[in-house]
C-alpha atoms as a PDB file:
ATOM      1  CA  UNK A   1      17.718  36.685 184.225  1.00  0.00           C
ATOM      2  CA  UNK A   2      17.727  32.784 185.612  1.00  0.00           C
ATOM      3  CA  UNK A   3      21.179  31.587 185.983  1.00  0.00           C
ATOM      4  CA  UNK A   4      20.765  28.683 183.615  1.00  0.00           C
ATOM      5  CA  UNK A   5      19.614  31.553 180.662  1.00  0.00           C
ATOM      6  CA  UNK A   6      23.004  33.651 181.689  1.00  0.00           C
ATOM      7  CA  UNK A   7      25.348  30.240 181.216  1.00  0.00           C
ATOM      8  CA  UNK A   8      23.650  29.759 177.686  1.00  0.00           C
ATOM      9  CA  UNK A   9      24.117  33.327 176.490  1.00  0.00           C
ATOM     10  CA  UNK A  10      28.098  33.237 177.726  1.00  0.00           C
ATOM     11  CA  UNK A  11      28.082  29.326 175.967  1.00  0.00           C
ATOM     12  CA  UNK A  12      26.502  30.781 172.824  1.00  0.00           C
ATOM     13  CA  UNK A  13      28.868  33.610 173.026  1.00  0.00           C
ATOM     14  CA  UNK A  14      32.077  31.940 173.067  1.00  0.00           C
ATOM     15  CA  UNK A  15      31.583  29.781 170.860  1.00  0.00           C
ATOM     16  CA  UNK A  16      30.776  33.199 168.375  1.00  0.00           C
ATOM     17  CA  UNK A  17      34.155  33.609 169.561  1.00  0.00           C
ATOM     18  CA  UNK A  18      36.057  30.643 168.819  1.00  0.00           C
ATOM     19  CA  UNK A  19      34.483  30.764 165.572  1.00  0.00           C
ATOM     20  CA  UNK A  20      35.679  34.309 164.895  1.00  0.00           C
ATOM     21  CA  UNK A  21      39.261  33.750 166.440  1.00  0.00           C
ATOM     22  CA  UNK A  22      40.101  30.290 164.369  1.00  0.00           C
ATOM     23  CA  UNK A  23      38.200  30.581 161.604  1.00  0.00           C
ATOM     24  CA  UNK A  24      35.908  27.431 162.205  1.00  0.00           C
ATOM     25  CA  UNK A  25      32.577  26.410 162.498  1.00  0.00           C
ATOM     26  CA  UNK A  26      31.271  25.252 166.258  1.00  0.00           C
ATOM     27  CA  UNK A  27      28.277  23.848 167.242  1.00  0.00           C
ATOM     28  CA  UNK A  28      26.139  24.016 169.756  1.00  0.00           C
ATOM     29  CA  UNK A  29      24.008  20.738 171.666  1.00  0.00           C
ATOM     30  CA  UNK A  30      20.747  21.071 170.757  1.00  0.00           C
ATOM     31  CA  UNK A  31      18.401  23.911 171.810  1.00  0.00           C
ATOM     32  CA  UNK A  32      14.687  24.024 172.704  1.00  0.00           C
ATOM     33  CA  UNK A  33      12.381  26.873 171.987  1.00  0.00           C
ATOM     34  CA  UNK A  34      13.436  28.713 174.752  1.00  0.00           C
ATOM     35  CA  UNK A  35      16.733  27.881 174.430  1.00  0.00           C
ATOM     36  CA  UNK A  36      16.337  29.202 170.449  1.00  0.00           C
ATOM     37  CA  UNK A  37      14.680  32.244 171.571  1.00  0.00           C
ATOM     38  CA  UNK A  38      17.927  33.315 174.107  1.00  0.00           C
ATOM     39  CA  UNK A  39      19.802  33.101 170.904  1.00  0.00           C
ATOM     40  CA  UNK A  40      17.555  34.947 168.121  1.00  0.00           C
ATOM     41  CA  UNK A  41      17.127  37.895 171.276  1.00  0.00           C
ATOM     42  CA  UNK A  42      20.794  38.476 171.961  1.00  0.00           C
ATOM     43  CA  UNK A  43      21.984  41.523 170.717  1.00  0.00           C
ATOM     44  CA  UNK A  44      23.703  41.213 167.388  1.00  0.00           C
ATOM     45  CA  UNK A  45      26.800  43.782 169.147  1.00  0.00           C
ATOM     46  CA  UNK A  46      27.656  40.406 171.809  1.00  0.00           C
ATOM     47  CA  UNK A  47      28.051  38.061 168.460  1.00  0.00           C
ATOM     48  CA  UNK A  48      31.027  37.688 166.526  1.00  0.00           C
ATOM     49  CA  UNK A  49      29.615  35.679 163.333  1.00  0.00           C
ATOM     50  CA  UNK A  50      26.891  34.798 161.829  1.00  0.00           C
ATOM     51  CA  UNK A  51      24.783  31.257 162.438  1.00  0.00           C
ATOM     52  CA  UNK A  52      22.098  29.114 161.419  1.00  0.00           C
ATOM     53  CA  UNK A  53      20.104  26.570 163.039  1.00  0.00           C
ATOM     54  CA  UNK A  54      19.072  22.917 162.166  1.00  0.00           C
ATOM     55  CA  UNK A  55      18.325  19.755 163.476  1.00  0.00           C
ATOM     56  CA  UNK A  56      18.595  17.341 161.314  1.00  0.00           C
ATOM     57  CA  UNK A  57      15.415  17.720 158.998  1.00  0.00           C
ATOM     58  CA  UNK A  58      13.053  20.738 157.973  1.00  0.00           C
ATOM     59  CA  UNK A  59       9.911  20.844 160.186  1.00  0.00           C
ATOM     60  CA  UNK A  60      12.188  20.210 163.434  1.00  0.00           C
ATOM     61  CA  UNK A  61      11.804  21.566 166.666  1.00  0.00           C
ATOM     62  CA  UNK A  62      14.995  21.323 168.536  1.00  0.00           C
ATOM     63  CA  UNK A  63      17.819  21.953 166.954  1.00  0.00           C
ATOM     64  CA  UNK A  64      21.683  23.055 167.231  1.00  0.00           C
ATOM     65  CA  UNK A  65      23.586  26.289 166.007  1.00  0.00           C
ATOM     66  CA  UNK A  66      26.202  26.520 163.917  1.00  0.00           C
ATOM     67  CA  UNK A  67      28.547  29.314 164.258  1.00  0.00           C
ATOM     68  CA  UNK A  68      29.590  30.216 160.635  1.00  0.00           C
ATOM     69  CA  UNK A  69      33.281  31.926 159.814  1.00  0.00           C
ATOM     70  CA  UNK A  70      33.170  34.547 157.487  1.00  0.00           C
ATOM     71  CA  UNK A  71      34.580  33.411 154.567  1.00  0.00           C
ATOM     72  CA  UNK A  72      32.726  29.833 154.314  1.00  0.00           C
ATOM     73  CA  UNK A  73      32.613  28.115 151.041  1.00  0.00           C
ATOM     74  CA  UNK A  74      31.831  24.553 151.899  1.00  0.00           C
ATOM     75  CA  UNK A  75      28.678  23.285 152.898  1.00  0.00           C
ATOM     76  CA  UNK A  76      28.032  22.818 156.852  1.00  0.00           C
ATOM     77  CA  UNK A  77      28.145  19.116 157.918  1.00  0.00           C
ATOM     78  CA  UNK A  78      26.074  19.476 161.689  1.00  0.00           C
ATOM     79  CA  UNK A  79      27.333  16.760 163.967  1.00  0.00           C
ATOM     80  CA  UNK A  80      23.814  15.277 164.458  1.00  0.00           C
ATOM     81  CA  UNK A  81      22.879  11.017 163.286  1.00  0.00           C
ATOM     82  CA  UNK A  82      19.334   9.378 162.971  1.00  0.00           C
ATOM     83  CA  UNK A  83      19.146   6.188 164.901  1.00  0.00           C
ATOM     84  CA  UNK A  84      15.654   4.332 163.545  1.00  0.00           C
ATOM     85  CA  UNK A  85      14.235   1.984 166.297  1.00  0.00           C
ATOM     86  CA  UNK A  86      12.306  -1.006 165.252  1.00  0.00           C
ATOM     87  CA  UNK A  87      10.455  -3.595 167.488  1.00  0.00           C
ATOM     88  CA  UNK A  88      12.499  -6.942 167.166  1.00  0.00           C
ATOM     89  CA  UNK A  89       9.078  -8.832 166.447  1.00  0.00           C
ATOM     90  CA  UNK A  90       6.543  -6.792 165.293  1.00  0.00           C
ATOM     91  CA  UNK A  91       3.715  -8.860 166.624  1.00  0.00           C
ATOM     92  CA  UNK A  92       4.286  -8.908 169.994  1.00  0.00           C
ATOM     93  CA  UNK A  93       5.752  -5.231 170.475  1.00  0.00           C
ATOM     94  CA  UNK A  94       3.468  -2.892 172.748  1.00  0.00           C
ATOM     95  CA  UNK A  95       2.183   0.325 171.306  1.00  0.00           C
ATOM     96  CA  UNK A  96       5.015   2.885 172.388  1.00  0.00           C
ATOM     97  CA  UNK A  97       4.965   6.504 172.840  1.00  0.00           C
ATOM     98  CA  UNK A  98       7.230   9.652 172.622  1.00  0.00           C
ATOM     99  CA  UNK A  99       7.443   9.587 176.183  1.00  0.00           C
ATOM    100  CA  UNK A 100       9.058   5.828 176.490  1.00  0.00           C
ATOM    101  CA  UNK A 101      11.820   6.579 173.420  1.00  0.00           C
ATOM    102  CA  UNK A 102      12.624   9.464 175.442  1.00  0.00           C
ATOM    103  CA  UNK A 103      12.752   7.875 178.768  1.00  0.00           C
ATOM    104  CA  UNK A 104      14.595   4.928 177.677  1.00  0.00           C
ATOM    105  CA  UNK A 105      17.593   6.813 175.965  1.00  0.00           C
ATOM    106  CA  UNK A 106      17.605   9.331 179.150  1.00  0.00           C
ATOM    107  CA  UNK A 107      17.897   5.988 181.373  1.00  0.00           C
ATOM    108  CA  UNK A 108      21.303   5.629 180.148  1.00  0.00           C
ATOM    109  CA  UNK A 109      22.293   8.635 181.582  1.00  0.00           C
ATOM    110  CA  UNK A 110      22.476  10.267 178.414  1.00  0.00           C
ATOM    111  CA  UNK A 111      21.725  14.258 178.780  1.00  0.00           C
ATOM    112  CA  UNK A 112      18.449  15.889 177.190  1.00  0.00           C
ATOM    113  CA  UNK A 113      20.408  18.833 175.138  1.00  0.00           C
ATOM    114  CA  UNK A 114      22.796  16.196 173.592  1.00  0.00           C
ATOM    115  CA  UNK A 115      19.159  14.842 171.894  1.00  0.00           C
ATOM    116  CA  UNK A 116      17.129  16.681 169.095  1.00  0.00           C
ATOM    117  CA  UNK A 117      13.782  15.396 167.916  1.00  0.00           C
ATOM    118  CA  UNK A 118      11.972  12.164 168.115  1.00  0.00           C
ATOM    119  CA  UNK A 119       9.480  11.493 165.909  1.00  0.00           C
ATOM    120  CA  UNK A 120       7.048   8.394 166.260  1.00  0.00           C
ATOM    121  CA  UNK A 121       6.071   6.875 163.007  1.00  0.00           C
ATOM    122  CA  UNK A 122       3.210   4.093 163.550  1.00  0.00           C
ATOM    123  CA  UNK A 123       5.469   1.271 165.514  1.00  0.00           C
ATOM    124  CA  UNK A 124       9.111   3.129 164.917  1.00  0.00           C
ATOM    125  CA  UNK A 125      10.604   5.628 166.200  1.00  0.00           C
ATOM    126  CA  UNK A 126      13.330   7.671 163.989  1.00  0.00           C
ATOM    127  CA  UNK A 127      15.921   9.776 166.788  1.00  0.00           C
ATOM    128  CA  UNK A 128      18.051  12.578 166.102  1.00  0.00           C
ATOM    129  CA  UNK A 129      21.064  13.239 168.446  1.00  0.00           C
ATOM    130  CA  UNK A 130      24.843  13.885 168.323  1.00  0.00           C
ATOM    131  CA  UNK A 131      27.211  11.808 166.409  1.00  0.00           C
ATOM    132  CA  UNK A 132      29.409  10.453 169.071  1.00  0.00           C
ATOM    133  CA  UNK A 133      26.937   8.755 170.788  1.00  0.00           C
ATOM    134  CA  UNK A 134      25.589   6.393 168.308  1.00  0.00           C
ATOM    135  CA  UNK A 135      27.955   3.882 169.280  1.00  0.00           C
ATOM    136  CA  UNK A 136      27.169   3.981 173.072  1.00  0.00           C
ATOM    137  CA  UNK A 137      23.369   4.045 172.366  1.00  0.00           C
ATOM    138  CA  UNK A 138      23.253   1.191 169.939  1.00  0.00           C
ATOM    139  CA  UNK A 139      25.453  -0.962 172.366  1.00  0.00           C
ATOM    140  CA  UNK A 140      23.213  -0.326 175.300  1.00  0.00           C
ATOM    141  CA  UNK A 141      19.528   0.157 174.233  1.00  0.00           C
ATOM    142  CA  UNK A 142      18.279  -3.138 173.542  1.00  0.00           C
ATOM    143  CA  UNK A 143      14.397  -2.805 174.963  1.00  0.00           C
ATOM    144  CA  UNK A 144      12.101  -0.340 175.490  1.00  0.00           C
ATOM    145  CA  UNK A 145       9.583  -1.217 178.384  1.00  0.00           C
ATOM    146  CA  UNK A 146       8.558  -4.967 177.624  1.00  0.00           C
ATOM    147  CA  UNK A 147       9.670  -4.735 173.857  1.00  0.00           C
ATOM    148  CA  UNK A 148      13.126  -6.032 172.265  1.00  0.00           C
ATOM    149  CA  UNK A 149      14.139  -3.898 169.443  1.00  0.00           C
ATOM    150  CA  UNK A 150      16.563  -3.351 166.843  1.00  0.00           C
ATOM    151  CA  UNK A 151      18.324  -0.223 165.754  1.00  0.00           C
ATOM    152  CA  UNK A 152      19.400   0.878 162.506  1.00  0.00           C
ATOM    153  CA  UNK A 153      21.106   4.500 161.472  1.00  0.00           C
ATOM    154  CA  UNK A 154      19.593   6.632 159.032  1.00  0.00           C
ATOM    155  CA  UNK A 155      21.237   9.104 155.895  1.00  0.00           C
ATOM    156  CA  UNK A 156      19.875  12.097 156.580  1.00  0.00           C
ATOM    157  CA  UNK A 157      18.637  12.249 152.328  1.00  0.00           C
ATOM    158  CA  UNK A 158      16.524   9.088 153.340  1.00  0.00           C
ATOM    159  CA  UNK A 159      14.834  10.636 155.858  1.00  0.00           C
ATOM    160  CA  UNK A 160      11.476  12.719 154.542  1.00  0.00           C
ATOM    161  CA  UNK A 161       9.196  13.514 157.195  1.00  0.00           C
ATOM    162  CA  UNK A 162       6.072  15.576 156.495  1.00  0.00           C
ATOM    163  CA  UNK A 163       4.121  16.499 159.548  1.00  0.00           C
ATOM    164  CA  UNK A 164       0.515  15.001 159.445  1.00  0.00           C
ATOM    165  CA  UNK A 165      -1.591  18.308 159.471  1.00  0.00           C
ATOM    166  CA  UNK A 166      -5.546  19.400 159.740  1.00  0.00           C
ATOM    167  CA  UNK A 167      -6.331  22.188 157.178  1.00  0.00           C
ATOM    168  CA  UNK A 168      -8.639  24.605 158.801  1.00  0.00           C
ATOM    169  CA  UNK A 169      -9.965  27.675 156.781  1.00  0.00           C
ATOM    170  CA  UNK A 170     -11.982  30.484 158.022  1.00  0.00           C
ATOM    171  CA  UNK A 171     -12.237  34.402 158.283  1.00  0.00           C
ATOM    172  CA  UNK A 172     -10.818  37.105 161.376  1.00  0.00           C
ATOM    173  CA  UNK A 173     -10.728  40.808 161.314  1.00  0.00           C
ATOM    174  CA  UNK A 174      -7.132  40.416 160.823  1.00  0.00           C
ATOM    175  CA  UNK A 175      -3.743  38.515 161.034  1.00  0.00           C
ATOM    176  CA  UNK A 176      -2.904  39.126 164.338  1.00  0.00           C
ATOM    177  CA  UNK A 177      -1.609  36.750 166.603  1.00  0.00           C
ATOM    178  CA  UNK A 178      -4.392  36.714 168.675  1.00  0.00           C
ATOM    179  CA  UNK A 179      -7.125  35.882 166.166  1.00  0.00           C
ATOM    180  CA  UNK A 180      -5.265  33.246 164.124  1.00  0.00           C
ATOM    181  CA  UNK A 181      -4.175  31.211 167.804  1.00  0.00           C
ATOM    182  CA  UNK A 182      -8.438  31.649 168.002  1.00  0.00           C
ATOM    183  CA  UNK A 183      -8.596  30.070 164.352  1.00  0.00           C
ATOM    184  CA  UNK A 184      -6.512  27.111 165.469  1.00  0.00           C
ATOM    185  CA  UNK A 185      -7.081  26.366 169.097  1.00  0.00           C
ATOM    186  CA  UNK A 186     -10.720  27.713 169.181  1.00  0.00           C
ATOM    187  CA  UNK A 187      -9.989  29.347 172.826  1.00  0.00           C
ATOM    188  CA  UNK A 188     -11.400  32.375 174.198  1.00  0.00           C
ATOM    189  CA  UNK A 189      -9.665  35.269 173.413  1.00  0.00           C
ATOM    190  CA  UNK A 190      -8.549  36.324 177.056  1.00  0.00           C
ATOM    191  CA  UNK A 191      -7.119  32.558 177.828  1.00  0.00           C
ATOM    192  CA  UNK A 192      -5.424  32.954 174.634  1.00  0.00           C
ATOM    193  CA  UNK A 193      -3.837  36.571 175.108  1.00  0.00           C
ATOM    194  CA  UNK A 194      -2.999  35.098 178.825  1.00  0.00           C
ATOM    195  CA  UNK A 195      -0.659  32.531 177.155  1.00  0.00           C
ATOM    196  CA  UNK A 196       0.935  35.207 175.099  1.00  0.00           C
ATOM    197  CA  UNK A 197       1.546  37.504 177.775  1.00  0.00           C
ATOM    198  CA  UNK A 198       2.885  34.371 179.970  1.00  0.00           C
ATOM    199  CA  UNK A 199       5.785  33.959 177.188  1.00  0.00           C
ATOM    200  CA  UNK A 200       4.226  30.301 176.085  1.00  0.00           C
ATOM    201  CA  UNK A 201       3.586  31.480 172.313  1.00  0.00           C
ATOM    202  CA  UNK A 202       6.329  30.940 169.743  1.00  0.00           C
ATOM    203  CA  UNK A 203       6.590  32.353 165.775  1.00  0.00           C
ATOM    204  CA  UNK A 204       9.587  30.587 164.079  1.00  0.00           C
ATOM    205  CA  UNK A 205      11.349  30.033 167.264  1.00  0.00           C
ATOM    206  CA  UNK A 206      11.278  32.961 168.562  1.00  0.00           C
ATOM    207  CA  UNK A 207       8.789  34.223 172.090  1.00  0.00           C
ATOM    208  CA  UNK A 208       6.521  37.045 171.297  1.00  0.00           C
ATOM    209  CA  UNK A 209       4.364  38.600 174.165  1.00  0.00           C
ATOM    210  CA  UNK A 210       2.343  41.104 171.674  1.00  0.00           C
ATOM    211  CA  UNK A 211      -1.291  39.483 170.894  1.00  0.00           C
ATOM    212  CA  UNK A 212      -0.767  42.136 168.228  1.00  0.00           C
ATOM    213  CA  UNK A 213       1.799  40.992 166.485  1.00  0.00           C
ATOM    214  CA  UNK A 214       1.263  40.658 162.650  1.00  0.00           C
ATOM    215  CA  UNK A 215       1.640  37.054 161.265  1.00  0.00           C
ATOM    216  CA  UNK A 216       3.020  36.406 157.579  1.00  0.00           C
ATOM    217  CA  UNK A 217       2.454  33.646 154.848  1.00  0.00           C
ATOM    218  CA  UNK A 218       4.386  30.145 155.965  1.00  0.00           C
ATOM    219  CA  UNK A 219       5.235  31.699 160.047  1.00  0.00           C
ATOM    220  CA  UNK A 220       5.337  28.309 162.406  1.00  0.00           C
ATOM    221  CA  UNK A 221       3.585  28.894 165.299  1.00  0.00           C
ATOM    222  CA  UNK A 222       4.101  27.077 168.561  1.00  0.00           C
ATOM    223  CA  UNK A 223       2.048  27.245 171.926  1.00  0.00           C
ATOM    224  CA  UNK A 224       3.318  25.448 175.411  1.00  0.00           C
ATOM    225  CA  UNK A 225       0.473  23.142 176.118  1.00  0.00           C
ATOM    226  CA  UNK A 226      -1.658  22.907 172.910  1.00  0.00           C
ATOM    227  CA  UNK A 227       0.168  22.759 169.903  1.00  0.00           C
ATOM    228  CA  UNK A 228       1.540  24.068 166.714  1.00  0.00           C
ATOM    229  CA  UNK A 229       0.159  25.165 163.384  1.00  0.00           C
ATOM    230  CA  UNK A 230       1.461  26.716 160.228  1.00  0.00           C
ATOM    231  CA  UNK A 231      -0.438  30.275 158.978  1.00  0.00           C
ATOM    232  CA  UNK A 232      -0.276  29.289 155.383  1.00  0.00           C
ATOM    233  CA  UNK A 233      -2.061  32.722 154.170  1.00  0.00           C
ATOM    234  CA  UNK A 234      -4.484  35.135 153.013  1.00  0.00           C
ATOM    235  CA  UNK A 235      -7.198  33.843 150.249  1.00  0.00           C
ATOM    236  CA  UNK A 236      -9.310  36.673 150.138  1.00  0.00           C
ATOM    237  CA  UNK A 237     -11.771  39.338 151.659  1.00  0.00           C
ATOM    238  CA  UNK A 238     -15.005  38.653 152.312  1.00  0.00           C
ATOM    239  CA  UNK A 239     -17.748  41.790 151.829  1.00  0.00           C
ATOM    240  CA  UNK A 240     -17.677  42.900 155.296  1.00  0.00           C
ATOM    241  CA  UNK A 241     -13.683  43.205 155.203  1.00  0.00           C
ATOM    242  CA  UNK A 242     -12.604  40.147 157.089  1.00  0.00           C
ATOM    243  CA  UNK A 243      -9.946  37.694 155.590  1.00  0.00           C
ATOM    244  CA  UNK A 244     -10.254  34.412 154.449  1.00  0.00           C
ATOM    245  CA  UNK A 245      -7.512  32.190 155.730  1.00  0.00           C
ATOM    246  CA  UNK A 246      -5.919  28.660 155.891  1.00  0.00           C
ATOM    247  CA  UNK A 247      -3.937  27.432 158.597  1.00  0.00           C
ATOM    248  CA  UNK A 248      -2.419  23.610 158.759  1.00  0.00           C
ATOM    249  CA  UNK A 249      -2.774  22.558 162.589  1.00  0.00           C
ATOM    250  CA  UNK A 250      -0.050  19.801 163.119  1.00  0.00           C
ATOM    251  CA  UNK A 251      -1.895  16.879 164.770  1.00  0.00           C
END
């Protein structure tokens, strides 16, 4: 195990502990796939309470843990704001990408796990990260590459974003891993079992290296490098036995 992995499992498993020991809820920055995965794989014996994950709306990606005390009866308020970015003047604002949001916030010096998600809507961008530094980011981020912009914070009940999604139907022998990545990537089988194999294939967050494995109605599935797409389910069976199926390929 890589030494960075090791220092995440002790993290996540203290703060299990302080959770246990006082009676609160902790929280971790936010996590990445792989970073989910170490948590979801840890042997239940090493945690001392339960969690959930979220970050900040439904379909995302990265997202922080929550250590939950037994006896909980409020509802968990995460530590994570929305910070919507906005050209200044629309009409003369370049066309900017994922890439520049991200660069520009990192250019303050600002770490990667203490952001979640940032999703590009036409010429906005909406940014999830940690409360406290909402303050420090809307003092010092004033441009983006050659554009001025403005930044406002978001509720997190005004903020509904539905991923934008190609519906793609068609039949496999079954609904393995192997042959639904096939359905939605359109790869040959061995590139695509080579990617599973190489730990770069996600359901729900969590790595699985069996081309095997058995999907189910509504599974997320994510793929280092090409994509992700939703296995919505079974229609029906076609006379020679193979299944009809829709998948939603995030685009």
């Amino acid at each position: 195990m890589q030494k960075e992995e090791q220092l995440l499992q002790n993290r996540l498993i203290e703060l299990s502990q302080i959770t246990f020991h006082r009676d609160i809820v902790t929280y971790s920055d936010f996590l990445n796939l792989n970073e989910l995965n170490i948590l979801h794989t840890l042997p239940k014996n090493q945690l001392f309470s339960q969690y959930e994950t979220f970050g900040g709306y439904a379909h995302a990606e990265r997202q922080m843990v929550a250590f939950l005390p037994d006896a909980l009866y409020c509802e968990i308020k995460y530590p994570i704001s929305i910070l919507k970015i906005s050209p200044l003047n629309p009409r003369y604002s370049e066309e900017l990408t994922h890439r520049d949001y991200l660069g520009a916030i990192l250019n303050l010096g600002i770490e990667r796990n203490k952001l979640g998600d940032i999703q590009v809507v036409e010429n906005e961008a909406f940014i999830f990260l940690q409360d406290t530094l909402c303050d420090f980011v809307e003092k010092e981020l004033t441009r983006i590459r050659h554009t001025s912009i403005k930044i406002t914070r978001q509720d997190q009940g005004e903020f509904d974003y539905q991923p934008k999604y190609e519906e793609r139907k068609g039949t496999v022998a079954s609904v393995r891993l192997d042959s639904l990545l096939s359905l939605a990537f359109g790869s040959s089988r061995s590139k695509l079992v080579g990617l599973i194999e190489a730990g770069k294939v996600y359901v729900n967050g969590r790595i699985i290296m069996t081309n095997s494995y058995q999907l189910k109605a509504d599974d997320v599935i994510s793929v280092r490098g090409l994509g992700k797409f939703q296995y919505i389910g079974e229609q029906s069976v076609t006379k020679k036995n193979r299944i009809y199926v829709t998948i939603h390929k995030y685009i």
